[in-house]
PDB file of N, CA and C in Angstrom:
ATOM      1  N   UNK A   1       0.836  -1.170   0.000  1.00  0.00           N
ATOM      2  CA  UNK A   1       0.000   0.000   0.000  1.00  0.00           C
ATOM      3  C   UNK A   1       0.885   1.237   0.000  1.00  0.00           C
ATOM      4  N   UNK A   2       0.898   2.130  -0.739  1.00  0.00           N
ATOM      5  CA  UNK A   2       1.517   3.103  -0.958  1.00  0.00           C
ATOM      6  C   UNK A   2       0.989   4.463   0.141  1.00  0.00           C
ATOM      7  N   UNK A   3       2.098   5.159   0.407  1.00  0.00           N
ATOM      8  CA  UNK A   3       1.824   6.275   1.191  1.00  0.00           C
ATOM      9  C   UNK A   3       0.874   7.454   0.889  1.00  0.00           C
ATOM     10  N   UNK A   4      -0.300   7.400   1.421  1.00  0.00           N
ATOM     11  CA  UNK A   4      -1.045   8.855   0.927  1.00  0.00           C
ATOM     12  C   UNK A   4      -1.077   9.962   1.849  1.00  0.00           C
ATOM     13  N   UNK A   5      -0.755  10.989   0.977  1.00  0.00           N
ATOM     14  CA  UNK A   5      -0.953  12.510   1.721  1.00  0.00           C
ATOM     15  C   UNK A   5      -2.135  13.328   1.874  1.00  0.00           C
ATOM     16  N   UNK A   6      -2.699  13.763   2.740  1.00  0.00           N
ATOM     17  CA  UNK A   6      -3.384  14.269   3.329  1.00  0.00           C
ATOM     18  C   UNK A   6      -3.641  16.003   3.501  1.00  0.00           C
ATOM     19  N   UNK A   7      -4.213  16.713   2.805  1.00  0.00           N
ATOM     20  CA  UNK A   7      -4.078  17.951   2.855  1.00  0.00           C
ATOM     21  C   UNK A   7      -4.739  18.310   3.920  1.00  0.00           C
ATOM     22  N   UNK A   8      -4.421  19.105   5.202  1.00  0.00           N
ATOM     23  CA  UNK A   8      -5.307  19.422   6.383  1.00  0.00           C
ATOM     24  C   UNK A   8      -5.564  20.918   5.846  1.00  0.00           C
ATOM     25  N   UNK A   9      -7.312  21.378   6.661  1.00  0.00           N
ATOM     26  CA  UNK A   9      -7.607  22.403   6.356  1.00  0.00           C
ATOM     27  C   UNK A   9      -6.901  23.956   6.284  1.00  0.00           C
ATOM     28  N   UNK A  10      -5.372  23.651   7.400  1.00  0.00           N
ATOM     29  CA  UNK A  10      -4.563  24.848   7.296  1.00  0.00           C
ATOM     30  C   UNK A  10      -3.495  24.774   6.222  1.00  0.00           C
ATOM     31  N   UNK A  11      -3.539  23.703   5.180  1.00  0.00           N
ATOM     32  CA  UNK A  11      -2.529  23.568   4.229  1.00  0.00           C
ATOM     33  C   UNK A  11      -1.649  23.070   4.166  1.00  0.00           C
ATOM     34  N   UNK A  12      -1.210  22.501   5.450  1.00  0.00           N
ATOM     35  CA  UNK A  12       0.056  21.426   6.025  1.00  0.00           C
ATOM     36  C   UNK A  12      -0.587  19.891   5.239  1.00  0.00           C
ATOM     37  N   UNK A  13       0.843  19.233   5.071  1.00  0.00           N
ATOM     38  CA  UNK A  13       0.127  18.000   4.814  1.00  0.00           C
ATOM     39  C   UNK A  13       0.963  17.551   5.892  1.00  0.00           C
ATOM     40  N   UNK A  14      -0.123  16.256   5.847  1.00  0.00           N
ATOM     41  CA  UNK A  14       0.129  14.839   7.011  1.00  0.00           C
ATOM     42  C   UNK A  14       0.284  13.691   6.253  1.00  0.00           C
ATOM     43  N   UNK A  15       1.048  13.156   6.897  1.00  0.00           N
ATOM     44  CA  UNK A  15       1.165  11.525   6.074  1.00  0.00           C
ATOM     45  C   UNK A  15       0.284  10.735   6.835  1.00  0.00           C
ATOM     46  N   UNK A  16      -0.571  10.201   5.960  1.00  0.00           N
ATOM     47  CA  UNK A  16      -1.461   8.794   6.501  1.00  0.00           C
ATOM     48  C   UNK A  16      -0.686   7.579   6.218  1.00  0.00           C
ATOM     49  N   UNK A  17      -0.204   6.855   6.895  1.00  0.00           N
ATOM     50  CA  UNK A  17       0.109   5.194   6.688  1.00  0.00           C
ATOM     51  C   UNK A  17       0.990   5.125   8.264  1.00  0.00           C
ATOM     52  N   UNK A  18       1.511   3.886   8.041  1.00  0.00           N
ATOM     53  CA  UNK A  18       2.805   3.948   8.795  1.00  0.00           C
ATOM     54  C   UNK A  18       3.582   3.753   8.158  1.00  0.00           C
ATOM     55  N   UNK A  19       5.040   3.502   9.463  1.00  0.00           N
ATOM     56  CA  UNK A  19       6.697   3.826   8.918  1.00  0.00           C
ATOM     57  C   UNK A  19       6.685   2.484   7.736  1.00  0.00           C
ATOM     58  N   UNK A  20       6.342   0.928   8.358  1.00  0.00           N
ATOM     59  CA  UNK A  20       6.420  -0.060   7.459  1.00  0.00           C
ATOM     60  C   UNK A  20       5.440   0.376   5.993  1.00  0.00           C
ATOM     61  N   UNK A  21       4.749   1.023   5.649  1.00  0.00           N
ATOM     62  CA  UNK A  21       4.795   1.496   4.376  1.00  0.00           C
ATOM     63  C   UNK A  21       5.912   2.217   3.874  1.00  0.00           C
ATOM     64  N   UNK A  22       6.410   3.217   4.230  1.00  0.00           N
ATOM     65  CA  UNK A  22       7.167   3.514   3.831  1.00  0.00           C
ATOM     66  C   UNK A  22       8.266   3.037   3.615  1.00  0.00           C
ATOM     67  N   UNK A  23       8.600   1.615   4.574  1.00  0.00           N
ATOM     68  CA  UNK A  23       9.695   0.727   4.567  1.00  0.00           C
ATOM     69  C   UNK A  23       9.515  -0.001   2.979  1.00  0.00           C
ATOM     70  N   UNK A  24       8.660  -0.626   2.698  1.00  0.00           N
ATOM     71  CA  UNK A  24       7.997  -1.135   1.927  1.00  0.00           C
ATOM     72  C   UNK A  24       8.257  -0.454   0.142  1.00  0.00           C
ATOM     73  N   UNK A  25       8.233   0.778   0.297  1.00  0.00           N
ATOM     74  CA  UNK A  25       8.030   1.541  -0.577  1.00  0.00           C
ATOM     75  C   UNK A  25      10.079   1.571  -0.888  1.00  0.00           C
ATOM     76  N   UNK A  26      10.245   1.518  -0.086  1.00  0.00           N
ATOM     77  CA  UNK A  26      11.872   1.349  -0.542  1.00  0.00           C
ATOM     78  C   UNK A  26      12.633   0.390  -1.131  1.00  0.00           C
ATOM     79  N   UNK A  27      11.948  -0.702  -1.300  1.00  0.00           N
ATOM     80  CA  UNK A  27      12.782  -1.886  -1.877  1.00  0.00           C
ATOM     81  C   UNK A  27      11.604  -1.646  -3.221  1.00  0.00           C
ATOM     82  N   UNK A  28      10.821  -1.764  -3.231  1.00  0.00           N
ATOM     83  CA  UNK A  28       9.779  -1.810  -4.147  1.00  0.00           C
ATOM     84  C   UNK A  28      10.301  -2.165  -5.859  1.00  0.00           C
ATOM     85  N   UNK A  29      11.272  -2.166  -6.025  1.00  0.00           N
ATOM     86  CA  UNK A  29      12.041  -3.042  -7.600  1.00  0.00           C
ATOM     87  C   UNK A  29      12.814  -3.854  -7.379  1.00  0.00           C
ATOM     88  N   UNK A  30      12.576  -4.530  -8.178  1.00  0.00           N
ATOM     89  CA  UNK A  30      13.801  -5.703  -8.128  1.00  0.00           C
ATOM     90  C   UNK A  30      14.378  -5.569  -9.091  1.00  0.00           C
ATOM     91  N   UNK A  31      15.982  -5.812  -9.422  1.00  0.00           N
ATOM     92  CA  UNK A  31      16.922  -6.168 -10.253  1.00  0.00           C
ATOM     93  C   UNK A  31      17.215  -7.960 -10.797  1.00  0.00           C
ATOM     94  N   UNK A  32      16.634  -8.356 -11.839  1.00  0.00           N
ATOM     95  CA  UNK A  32      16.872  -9.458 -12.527  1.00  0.00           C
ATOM     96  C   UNK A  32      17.733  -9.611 -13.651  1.00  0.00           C
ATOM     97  N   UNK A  33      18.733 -10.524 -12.981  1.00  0.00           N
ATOM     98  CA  UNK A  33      19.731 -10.675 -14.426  1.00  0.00           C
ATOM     99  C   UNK A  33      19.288 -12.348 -14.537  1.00  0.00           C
ATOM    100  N   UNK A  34      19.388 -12.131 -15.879  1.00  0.00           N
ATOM    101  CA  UNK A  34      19.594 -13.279 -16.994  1.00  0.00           C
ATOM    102  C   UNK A  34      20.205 -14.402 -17.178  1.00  0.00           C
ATOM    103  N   UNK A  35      20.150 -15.520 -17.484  1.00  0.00           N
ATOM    104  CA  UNK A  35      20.988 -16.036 -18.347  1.00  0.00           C
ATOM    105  C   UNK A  35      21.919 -15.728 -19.337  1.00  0.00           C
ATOM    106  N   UNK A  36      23.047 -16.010 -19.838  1.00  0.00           N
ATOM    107  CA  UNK A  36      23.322 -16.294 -21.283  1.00  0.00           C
ATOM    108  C   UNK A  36      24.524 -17.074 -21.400  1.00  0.00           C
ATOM    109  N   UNK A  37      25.046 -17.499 -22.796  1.00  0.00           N
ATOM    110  CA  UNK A  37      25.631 -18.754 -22.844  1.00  0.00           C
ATOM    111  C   UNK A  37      27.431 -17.778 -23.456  1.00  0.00           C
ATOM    112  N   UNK A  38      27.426 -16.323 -23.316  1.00  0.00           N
ATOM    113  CA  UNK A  38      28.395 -15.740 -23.029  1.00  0.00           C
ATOM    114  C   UNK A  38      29.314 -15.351 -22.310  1.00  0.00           C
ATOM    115  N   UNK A  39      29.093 -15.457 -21.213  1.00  0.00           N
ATOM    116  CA  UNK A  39      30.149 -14.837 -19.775  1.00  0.00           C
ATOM    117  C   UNK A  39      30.252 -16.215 -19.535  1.00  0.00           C
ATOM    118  N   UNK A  40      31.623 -16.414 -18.540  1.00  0.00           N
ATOM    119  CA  UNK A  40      32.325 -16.840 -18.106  1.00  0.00           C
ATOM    120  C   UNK A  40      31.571 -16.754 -16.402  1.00  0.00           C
ATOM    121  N   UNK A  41      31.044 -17.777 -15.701  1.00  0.00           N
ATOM    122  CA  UNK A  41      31.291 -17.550 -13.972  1.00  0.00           C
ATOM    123  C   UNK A  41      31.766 -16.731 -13.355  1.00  0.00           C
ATOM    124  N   UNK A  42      33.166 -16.162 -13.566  1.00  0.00           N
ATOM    125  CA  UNK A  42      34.280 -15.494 -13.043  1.00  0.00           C
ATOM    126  C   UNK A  42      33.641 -14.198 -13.495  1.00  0.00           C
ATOM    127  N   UNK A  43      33.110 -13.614 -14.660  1.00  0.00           N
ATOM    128  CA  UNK A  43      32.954 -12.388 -15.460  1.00  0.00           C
ATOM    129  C   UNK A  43      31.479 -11.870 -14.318  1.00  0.00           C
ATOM    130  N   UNK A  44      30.691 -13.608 -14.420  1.00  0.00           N
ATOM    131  CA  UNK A  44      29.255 -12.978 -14.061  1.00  0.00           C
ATOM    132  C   UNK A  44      29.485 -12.291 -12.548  1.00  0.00           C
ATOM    133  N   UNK A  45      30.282 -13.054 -12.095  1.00  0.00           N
ATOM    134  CA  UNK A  45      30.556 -12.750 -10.178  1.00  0.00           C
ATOM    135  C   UNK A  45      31.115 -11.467 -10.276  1.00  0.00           C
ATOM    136  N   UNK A  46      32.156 -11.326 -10.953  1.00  0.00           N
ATOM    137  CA  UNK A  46      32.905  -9.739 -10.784  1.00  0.00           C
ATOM    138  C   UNK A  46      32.241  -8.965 -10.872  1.00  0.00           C
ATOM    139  N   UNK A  47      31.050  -8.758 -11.920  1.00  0.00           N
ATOM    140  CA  UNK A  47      30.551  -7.774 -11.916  1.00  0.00           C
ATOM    141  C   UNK A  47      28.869  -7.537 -11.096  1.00  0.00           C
ATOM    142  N   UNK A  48      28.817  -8.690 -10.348  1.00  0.00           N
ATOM    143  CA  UNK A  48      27.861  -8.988  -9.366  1.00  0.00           C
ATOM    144  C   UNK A  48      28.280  -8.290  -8.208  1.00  0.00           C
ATOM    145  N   UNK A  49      29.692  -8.435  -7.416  1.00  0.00           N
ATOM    146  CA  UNK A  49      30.473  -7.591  -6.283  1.00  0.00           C
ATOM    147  C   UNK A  49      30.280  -6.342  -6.986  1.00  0.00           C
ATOM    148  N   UNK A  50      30.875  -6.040  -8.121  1.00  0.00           N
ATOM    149  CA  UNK A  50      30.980  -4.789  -8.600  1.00  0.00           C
ATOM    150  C   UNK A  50      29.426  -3.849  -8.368  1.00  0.00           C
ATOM    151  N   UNK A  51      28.541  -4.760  -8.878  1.00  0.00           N
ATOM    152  CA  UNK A  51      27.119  -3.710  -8.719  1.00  0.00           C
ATOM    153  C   UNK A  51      26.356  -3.707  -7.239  1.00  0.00           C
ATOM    154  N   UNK A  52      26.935  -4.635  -6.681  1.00  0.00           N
ATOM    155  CA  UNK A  52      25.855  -4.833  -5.555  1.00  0.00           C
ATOM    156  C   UNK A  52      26.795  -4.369  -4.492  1.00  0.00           C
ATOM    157  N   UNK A  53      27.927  -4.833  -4.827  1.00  0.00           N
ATOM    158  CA  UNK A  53      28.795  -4.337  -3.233  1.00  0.00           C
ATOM    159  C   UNK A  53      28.828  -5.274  -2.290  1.00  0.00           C
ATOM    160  N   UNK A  54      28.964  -6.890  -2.870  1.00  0.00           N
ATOM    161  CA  UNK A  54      28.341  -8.175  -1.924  1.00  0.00           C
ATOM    162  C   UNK A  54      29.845  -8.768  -2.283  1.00  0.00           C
ATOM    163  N   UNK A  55      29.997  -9.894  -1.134  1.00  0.00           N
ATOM    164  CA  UNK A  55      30.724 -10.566  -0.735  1.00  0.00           C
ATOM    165  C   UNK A  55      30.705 -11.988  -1.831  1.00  0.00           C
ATOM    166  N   UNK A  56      31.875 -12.002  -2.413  1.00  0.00           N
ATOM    167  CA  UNK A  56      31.919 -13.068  -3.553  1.00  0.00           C
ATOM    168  C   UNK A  56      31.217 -13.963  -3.309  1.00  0.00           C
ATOM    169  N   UNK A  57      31.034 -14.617  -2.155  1.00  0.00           N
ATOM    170  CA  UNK A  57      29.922 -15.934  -1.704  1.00  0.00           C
ATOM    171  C   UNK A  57      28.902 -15.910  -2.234  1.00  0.00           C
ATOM    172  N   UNK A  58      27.882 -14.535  -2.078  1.00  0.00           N
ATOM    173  CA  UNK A  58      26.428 -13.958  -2.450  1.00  0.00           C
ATOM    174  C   UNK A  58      26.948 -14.277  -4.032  1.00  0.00           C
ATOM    175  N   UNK A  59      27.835 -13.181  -4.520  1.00  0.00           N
ATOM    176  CA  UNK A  59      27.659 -13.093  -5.949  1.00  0.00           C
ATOM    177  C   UNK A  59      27.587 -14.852  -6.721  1.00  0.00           C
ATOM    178  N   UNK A  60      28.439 -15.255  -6.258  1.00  0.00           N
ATOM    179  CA  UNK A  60      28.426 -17.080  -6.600  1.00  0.00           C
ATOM    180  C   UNK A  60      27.044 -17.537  -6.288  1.00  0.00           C
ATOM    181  N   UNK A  61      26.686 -17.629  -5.288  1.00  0.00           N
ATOM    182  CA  UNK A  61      24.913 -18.101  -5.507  1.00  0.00           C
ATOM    183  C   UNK A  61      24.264 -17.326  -5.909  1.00  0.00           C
ATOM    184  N   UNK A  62      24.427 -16.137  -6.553  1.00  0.00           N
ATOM    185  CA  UNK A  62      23.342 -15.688  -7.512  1.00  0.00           C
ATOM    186  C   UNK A  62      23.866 -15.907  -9.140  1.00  0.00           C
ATOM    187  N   UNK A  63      25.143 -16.114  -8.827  1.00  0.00           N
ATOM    188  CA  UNK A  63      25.742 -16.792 -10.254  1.00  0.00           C
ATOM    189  C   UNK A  63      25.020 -18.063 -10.630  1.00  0.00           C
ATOM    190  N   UNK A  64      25.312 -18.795  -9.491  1.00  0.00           N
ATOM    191  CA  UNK A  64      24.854 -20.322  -9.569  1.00  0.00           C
ATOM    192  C   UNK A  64      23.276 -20.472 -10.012  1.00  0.00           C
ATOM    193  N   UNK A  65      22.434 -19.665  -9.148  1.00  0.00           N
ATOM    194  CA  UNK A  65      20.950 -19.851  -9.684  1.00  0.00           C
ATOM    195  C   UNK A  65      20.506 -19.084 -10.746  1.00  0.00           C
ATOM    196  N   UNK A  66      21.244 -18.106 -11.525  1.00  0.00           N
ATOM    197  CA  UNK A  66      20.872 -17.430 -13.195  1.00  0.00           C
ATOM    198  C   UNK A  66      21.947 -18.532 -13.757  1.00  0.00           C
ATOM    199  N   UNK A  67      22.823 -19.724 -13.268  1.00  0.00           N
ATOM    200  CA  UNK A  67      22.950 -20.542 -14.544  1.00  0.00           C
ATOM    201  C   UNK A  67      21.837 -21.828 -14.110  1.00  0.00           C
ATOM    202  N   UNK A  68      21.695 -21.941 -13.138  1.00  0.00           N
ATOM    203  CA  UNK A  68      20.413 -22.856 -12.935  1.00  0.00           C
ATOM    204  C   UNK A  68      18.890 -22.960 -13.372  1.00  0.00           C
ATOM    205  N   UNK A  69      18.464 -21.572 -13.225  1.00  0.00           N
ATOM    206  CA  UNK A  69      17.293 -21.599 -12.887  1.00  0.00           C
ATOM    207  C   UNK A  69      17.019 -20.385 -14.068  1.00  0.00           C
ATOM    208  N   UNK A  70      17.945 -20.046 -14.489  1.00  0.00           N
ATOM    209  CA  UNK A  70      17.559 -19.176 -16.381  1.00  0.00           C
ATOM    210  C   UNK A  70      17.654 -17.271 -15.664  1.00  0.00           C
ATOM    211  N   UNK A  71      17.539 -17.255 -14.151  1.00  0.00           N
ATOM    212  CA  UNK A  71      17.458 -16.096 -13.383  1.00  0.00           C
ATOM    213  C   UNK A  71      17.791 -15.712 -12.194  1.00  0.00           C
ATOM    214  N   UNK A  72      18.014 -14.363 -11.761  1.00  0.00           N
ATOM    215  CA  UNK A  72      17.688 -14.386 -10.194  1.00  0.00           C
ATOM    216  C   UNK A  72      17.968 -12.851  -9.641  1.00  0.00           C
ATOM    217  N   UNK A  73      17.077 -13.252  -8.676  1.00  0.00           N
ATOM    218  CA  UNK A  73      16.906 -11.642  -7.878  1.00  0.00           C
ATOM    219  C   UNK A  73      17.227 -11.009  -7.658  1.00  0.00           C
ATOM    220  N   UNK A  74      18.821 -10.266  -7.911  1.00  0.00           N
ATOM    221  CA  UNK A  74      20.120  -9.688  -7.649  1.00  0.00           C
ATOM    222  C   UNK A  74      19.756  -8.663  -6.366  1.00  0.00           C
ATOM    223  N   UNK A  75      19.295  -8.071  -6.922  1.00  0.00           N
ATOM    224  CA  UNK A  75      18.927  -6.547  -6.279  1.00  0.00           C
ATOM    225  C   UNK A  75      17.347  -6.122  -6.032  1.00  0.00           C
ATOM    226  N   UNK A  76      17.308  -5.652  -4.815  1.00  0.00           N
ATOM    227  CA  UNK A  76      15.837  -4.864  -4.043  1.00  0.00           C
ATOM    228  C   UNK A  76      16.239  -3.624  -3.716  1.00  0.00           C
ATOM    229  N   UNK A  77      15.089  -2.494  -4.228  1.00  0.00           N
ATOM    230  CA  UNK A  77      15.870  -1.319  -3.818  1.00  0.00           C
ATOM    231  C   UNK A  77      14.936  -0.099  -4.478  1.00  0.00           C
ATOM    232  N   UNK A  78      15.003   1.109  -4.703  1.00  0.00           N
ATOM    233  CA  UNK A  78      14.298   2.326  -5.392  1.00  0.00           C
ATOM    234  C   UNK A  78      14.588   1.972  -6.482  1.00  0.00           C
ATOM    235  N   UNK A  79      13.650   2.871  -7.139  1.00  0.00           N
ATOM    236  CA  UNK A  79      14.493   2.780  -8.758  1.00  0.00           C
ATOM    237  C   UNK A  79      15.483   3.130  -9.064  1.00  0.00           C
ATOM    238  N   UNK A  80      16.020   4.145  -8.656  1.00  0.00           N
ATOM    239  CA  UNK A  80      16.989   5.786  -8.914  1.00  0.00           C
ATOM    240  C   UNK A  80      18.696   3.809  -8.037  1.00  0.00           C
ATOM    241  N   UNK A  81      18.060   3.438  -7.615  1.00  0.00           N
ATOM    242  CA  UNK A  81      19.314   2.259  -6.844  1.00  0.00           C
ATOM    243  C   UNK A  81      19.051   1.157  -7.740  1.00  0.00           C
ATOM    244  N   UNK A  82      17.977   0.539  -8.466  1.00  0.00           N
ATOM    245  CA  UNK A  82      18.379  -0.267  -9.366  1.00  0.00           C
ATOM    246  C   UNK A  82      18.609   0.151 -11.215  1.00  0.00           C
ATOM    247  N   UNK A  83      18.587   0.885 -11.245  1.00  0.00           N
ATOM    248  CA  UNK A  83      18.421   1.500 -12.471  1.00  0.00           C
ATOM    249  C   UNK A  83      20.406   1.616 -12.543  1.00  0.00           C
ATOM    250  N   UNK A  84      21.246   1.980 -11.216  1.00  0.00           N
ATOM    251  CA  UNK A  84      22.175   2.191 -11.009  1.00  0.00           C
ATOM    252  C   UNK A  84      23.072   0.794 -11.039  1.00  0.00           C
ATOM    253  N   UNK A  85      22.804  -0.119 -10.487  1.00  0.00           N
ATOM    254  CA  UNK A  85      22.740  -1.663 -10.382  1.00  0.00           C
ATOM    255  C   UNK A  85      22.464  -2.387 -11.656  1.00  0.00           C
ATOM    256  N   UNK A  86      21.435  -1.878 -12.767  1.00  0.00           N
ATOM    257  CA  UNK A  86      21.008  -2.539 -13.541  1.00  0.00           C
ATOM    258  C   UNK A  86      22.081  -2.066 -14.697  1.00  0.00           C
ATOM    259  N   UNK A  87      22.374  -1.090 -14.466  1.00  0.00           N
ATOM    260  CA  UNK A  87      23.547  -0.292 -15.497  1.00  0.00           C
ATOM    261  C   UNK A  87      24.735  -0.692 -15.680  1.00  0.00           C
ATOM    262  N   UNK A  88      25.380  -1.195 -14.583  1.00  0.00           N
ATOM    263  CA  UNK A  88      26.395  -1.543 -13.959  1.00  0.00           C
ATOM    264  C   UNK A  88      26.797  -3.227 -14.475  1.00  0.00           C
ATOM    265  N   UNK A  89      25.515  -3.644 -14.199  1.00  0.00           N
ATOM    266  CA  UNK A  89      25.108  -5.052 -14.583  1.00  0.00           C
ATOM    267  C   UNK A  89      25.667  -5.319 -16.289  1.00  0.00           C
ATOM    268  N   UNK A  90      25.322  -4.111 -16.631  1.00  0.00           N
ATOM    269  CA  UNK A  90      24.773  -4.094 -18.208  1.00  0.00           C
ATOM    270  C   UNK A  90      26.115  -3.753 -18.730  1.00  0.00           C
ATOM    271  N   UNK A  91      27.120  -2.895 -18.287  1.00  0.00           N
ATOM    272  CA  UNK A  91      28.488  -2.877 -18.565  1.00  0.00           C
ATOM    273  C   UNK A  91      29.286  -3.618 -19.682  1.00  0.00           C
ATOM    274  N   UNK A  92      29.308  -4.970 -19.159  1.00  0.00           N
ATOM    275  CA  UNK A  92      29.302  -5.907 -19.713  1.00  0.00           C
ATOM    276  C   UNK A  92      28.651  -7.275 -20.944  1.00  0.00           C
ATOM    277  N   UNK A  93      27.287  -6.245 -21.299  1.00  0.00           N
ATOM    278  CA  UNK A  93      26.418  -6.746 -21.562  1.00  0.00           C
ATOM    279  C   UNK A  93      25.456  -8.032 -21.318  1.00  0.00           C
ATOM    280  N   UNK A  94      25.597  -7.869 -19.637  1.00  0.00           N
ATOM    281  CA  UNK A  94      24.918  -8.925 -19.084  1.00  0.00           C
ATOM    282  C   UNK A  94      22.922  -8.172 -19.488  1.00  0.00           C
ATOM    283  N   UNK A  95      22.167  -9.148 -19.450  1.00  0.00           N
ATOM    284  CA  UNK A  95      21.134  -8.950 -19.632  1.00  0.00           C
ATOM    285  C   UNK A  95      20.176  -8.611 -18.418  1.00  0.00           C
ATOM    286  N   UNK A  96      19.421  -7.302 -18.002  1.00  0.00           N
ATOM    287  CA  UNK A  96      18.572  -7.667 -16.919  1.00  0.00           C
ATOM    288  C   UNK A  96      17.500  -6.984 -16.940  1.00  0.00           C
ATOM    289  N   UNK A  97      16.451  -7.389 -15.971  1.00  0.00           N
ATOM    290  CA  UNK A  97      15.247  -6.110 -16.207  1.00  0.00           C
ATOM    291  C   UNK A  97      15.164  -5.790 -14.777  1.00  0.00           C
ATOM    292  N   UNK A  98      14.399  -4.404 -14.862  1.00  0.00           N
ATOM    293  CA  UNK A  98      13.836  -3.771 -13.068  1.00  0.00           C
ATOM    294  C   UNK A  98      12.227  -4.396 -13.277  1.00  0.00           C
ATOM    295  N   UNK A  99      11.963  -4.611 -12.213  1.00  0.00           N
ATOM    296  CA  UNK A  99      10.617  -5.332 -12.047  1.00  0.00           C
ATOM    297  C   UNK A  99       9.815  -4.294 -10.427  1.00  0.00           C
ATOM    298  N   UNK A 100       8.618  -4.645 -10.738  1.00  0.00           N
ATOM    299  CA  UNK A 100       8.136  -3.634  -9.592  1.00  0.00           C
ATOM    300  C   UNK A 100       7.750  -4.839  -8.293  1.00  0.00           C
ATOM    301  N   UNK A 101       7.582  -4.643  -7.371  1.00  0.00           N
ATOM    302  CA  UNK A 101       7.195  -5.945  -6.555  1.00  0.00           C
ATOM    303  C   UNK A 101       5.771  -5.796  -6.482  1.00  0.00           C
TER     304      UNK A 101
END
């Protein structure tokens, strides 16, 4: 549920929701990379640390399940943070899309 604002009769606005909406509202995209039968393991991980800022372990199981499973969830985050991530991704011409949750 997204945060709605509230115009009060003196012109101030108020936020109606709570904080966990707004928590909510912050991951709200996901970053999905691809498959493909181009990169190298080593290529996909480097540039997995490189965009995410994760510990080679992470990047290897998200290596492991986009050669497993054709995909995987890289990144949760704003847009303006995966759009940044997804770019980064793309460097290399890895393949990915932003998805909304």
């Amino acid at each position: 549920m997204p945060i709605l604002w509230n115009a009060s009769d003196a012109g101030e606005q108020t936020q109606i929701g709570t904080q966990e909406t707004l928590t909510d509202t912050l991951d709200a995209y996901r970053v999905i990379l691809f498959n493909d039968d181009v990169h190298t393991f080593d290529e996909v991980i480097f540039q997995i640390i490189k965009a995410i800022r994760c510990t080679r372990s992470k990047a290897e199981k998200h290596t492991w399940e986009v050669h497993t499973k054709g995909l995987s969830m890289v990144y949760a985050g704003t847009l303006p943070a995966c759009l940044k991530v997804s770019s980064i991704l793309e460097e290399i011409d890895l393949r990915t899309e932003i998805q909304t949750s």
